[in-house]
PDB file of N, CA and C in Angstrom:
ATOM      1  N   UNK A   1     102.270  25.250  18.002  1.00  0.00           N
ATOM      2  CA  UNK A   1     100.848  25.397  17.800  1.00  0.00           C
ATOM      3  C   UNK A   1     100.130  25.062  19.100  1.00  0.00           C
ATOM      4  N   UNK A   2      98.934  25.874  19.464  1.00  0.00           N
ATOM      5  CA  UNK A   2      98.612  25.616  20.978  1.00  0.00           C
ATOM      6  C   UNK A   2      97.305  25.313  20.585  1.00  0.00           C
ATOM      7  N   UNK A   3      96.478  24.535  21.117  1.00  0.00           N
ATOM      8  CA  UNK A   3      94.889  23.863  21.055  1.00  0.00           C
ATOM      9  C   UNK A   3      95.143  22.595  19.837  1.00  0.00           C
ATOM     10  N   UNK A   4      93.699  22.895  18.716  1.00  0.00           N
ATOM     11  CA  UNK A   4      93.213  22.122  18.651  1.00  0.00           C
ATOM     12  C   UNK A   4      92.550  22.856  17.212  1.00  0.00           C
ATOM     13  N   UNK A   5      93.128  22.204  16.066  1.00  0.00           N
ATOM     14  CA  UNK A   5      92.973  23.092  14.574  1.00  0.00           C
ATOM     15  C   UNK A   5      91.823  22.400  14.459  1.00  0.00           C
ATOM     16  N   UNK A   6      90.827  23.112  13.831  1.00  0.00           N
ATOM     17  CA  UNK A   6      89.710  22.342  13.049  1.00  0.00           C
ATOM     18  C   UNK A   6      89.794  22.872  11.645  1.00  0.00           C
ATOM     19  N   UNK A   7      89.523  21.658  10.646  1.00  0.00           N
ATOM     20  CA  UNK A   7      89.751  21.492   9.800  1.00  0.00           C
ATOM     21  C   UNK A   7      88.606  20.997   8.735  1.00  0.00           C
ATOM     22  N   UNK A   8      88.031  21.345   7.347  1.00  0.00           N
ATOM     23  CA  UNK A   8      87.254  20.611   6.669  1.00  0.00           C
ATOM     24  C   UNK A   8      87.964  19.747   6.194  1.00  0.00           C
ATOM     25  N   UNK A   9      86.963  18.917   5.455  1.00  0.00           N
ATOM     26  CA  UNK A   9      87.528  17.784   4.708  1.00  0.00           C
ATOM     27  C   UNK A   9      88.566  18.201   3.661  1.00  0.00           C
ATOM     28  N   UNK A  10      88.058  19.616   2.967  1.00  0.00           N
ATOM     29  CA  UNK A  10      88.767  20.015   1.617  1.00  0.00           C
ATOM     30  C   UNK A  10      90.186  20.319   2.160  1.00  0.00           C
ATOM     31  N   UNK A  11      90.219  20.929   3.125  1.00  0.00           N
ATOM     32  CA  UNK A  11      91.242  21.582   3.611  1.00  0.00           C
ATOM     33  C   UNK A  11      92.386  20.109   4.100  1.00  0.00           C
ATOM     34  N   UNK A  12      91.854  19.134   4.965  1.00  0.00           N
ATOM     35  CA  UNK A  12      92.464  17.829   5.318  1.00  0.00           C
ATOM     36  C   UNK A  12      93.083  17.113   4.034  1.00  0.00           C
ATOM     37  N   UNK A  13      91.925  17.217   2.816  1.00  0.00           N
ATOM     38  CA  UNK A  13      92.353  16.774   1.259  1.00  0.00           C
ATOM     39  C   UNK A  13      93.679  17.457   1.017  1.00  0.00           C
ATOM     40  N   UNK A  14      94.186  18.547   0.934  1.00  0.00           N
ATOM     41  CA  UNK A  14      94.868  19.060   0.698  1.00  0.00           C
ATOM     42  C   UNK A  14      96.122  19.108   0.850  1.00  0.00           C
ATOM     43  N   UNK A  15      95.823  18.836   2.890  1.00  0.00           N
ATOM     44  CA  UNK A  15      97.242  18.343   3.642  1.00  0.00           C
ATOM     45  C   UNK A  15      97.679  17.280   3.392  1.00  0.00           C
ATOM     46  N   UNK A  16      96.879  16.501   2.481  1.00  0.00           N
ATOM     47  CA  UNK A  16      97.266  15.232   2.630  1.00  0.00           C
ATOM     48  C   UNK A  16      98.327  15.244   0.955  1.00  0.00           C
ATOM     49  N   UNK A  17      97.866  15.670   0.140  1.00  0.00           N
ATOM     50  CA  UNK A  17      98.219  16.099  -1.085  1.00  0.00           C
ATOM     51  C   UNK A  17      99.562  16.740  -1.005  1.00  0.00           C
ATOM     52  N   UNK A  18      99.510  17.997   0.067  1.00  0.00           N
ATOM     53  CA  UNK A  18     100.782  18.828  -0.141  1.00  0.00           C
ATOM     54  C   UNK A  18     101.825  18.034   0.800  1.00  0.00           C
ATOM     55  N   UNK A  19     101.448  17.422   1.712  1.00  0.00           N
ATOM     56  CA  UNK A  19     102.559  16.526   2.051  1.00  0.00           C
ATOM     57  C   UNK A  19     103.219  15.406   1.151  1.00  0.00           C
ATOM     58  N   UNK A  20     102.575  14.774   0.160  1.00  0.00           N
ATOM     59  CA  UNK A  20     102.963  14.272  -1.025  1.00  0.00           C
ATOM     60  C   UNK A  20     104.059  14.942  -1.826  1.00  0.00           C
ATOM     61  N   UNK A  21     103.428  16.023  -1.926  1.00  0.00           N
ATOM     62  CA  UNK A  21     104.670  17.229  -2.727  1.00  0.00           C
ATOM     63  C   UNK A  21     105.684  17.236  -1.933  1.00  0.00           C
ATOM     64  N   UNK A  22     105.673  17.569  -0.482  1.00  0.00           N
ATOM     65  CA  UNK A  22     106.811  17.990   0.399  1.00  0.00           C
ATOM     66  C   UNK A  22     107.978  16.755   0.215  1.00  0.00           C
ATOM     67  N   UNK A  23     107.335  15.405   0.488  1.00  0.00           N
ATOM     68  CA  UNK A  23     108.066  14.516   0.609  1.00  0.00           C
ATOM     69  C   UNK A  23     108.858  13.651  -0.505  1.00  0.00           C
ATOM     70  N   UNK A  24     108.145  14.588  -1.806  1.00  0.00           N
ATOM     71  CA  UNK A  24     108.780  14.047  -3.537  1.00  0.00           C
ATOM     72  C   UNK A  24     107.803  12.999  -3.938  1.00  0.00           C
ATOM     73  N   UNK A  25     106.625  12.377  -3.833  1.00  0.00           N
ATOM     74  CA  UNK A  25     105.894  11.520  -4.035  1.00  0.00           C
ATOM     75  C   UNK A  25     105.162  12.298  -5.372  1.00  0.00           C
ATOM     76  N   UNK A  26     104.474  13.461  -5.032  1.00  0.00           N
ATOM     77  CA  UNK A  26     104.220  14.554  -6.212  1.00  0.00           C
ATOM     78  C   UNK A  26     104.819  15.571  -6.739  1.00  0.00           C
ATOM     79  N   UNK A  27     104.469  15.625  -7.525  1.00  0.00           N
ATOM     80  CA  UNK A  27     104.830  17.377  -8.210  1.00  0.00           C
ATOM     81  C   UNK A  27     103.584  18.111  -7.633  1.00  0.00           C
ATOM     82  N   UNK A  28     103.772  19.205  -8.360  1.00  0.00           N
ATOM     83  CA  UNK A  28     102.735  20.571  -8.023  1.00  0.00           C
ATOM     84  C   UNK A  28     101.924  20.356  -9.010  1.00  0.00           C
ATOM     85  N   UNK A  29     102.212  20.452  -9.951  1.00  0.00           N
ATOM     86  CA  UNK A  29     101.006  19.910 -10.744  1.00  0.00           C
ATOM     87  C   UNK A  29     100.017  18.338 -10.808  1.00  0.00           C
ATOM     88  N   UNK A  30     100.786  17.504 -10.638  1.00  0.00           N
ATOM     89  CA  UNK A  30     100.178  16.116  -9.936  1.00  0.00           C
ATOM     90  C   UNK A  30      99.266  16.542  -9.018  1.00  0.00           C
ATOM     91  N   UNK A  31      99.400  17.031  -8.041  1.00  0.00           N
ATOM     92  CA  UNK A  31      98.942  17.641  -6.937  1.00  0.00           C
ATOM     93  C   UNK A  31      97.700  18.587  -7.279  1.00  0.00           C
ATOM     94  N   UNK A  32      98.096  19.557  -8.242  1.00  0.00           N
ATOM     95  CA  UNK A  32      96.892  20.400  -9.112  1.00  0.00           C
ATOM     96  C   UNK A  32      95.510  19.756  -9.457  1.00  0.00           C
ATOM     97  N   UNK A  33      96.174  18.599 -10.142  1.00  0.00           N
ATOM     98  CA  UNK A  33      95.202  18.023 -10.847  1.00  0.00           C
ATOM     99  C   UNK A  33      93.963  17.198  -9.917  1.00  0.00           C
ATOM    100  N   UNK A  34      94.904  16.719  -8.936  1.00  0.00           N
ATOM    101  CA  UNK A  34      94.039  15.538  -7.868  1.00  0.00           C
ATOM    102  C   UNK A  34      92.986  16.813  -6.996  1.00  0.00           C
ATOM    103  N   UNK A  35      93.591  18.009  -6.341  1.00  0.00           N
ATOM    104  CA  UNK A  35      92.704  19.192  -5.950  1.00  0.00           C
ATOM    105  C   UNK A  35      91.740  19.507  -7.033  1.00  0.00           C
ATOM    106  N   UNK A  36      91.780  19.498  -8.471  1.00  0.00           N
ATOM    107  CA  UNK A  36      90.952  20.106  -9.284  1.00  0.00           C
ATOM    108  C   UNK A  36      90.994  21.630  -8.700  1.00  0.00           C
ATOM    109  N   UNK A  37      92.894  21.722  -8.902  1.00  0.00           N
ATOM    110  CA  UNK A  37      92.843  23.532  -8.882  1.00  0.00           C
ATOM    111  C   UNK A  37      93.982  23.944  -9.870  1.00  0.00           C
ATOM    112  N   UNK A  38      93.650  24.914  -9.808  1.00  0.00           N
ATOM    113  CA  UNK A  38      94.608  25.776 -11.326  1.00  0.00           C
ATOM    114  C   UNK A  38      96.694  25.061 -10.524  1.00  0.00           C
ATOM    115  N   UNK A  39      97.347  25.135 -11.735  1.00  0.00           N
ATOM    116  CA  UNK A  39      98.670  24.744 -11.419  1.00  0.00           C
ATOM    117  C   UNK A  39      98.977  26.262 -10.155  1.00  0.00           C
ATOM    118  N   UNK A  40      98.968  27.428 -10.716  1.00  0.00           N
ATOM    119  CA  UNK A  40      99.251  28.652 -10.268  1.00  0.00           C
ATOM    120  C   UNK A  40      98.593  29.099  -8.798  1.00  0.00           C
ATOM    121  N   UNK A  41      97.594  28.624  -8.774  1.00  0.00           N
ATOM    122  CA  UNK A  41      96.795  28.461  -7.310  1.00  0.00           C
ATOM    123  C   UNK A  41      97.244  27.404  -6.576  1.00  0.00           C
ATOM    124  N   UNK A  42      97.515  25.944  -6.973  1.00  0.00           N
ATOM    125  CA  UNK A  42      97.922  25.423  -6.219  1.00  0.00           C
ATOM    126  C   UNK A  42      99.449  25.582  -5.891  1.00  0.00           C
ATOM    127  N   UNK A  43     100.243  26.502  -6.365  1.00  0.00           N
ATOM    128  CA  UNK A  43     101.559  26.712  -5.893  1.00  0.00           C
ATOM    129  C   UNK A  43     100.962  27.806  -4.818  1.00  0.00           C
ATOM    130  N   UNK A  44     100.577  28.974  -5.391  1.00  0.00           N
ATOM    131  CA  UNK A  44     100.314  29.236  -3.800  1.00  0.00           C
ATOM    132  C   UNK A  44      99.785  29.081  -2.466  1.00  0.00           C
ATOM    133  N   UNK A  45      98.662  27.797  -2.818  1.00  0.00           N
ATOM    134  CA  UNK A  45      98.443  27.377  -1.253  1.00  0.00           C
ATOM    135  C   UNK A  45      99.623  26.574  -0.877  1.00  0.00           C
ATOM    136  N   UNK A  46     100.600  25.720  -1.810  1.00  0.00           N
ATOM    137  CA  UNK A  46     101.463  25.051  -1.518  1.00  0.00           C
ATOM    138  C   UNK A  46     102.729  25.657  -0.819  1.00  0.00           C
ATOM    139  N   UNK A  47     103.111  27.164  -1.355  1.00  0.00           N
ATOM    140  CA  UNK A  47     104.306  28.340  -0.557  1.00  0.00           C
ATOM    141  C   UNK A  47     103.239  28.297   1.183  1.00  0.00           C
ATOM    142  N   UNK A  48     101.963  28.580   1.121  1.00  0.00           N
ATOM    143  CA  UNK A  48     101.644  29.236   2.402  1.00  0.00           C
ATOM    144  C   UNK A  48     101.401  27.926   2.867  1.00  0.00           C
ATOM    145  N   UNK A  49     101.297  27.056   2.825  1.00  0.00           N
ATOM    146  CA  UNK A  49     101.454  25.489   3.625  1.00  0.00           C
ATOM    147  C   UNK A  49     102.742  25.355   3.925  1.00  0.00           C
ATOM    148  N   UNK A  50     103.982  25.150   3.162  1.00  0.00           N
ATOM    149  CA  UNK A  50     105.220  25.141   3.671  1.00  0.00           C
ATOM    150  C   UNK A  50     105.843  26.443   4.704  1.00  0.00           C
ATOM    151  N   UNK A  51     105.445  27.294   4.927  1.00  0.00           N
ATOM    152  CA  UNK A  51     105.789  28.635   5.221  1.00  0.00           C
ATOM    153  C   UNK A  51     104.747  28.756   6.721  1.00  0.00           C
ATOM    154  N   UNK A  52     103.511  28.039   6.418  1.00  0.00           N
ATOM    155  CA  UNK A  52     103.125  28.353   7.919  1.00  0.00           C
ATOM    156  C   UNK A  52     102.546  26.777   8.605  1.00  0.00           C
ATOM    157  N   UNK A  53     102.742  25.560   7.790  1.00  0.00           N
ATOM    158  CA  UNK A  53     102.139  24.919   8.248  1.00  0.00           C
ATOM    159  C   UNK A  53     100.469  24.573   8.329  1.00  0.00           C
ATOM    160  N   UNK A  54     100.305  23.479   8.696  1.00  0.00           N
ATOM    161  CA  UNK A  54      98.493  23.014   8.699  1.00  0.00           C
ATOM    162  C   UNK A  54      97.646  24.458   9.106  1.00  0.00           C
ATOM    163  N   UNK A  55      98.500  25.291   9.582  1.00  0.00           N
ATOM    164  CA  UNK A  55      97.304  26.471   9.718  1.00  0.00           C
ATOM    165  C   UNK A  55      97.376  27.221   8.403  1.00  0.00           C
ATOM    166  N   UNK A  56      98.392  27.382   7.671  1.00  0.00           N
ATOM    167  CA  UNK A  56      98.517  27.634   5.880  1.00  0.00           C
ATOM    168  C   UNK A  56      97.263  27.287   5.110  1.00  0.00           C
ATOM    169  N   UNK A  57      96.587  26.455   5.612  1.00  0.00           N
ATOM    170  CA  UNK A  57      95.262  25.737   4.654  1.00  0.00           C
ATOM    171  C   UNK A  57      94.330  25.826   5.512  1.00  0.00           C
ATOM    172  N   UNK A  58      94.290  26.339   6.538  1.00  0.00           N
ATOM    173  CA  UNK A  58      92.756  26.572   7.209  1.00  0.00           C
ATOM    174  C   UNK A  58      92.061  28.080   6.876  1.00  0.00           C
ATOM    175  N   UNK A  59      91.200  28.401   6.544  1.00  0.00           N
ATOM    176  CA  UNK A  59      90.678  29.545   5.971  1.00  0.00           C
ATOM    177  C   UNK A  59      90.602  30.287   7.051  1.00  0.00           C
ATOM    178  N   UNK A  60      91.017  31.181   6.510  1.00  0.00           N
ATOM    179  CA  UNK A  60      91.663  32.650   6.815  1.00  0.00           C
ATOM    180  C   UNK A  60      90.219  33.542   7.627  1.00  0.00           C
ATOM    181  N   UNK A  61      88.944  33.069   7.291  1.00  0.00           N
ATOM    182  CA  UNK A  61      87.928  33.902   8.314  1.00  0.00           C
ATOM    183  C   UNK A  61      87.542  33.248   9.177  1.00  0.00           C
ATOM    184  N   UNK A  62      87.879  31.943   9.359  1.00  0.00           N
ATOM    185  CA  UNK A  62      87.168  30.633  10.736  1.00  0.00           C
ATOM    186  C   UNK A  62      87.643  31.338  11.657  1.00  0.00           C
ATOM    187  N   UNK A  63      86.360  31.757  12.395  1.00  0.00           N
ATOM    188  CA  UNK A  63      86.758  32.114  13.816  1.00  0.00           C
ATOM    189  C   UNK A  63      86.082  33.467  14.249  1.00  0.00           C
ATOM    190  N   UNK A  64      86.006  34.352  12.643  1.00  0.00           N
ATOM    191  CA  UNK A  64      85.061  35.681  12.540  1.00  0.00           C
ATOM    192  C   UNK A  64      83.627  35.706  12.851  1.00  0.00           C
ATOM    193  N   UNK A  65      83.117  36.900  12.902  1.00  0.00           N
ATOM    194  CA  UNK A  65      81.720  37.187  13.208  1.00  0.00           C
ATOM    195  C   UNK A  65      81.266  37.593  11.982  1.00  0.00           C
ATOM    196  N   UNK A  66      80.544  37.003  10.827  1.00  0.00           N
ATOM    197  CA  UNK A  66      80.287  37.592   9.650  1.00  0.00           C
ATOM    198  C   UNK A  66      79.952  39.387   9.673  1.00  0.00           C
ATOM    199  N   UNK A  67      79.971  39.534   8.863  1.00  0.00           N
ATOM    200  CA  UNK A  67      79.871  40.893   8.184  1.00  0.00           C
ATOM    201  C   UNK A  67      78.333  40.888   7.901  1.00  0.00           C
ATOM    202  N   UNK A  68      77.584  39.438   8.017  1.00  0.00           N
ATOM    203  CA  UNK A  68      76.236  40.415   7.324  1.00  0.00           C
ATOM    204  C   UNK A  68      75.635  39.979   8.758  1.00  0.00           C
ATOM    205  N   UNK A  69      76.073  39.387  10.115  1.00  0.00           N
ATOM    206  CA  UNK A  69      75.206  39.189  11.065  1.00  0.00           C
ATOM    207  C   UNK A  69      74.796  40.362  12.073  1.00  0.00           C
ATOM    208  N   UNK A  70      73.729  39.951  12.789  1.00  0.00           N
ATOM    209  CA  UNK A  70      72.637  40.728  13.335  1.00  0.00           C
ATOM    210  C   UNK A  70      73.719  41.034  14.503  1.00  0.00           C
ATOM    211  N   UNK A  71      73.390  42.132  15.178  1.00  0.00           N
ATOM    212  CA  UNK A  71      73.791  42.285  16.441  1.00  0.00           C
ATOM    213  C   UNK A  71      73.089  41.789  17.678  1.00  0.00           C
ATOM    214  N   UNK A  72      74.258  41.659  18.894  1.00  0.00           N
ATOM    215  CA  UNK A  72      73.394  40.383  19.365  1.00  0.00           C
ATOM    216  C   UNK A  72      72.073  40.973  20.560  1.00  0.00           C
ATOM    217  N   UNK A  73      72.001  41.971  20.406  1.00  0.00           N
ATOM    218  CA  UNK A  73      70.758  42.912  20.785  1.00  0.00           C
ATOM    219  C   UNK A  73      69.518  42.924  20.447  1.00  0.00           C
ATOM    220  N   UNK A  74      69.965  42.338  18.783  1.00  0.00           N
ATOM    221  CA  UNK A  74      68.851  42.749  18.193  1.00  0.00           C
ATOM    222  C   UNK A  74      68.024  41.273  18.384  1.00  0.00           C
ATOM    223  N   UNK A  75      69.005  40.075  18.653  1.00  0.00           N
ATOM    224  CA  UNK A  75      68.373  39.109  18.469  1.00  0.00           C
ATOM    225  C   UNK A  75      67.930  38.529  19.892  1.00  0.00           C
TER     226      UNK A  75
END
């Protein structure tokens, strides 16, 4: 990994959670419950956390130019 991940809190909540799972401290559902997310959702952020790592839980558009912003001409 090269730089410097930024991360929300929810997302940090999470790592902290699925490393619990990784290490046998939780289950997936233990884990479900403390996120307040479906069992079935939290297995899949839990496959794409093991599979890619702390960037697995950083959202997938950080870093984009929204879709509804102005062009920078206009502004």
């Amino acid at each position: 990994m090269e730089g410097h991940l930024v991360m929300s809190a929810k997302e940090r909540r999470r790592k902290v959670e699925f490393e619990g799972v990784r290490v046998g401290r939780l289950t997936i559902k233990e884990a479900a419950v403390r996120l307040e997310l479906s069992y079935r959702h939290c297995r899949r952020a839990y496959k794409r956390f093991s599979e890619q790592g702390d960037e697995g839980l950083v959202h997938r558009s950080r870093g984009q130019v929204s879709n509804r912003a102005k062009p920078q001409a206009f502004k």
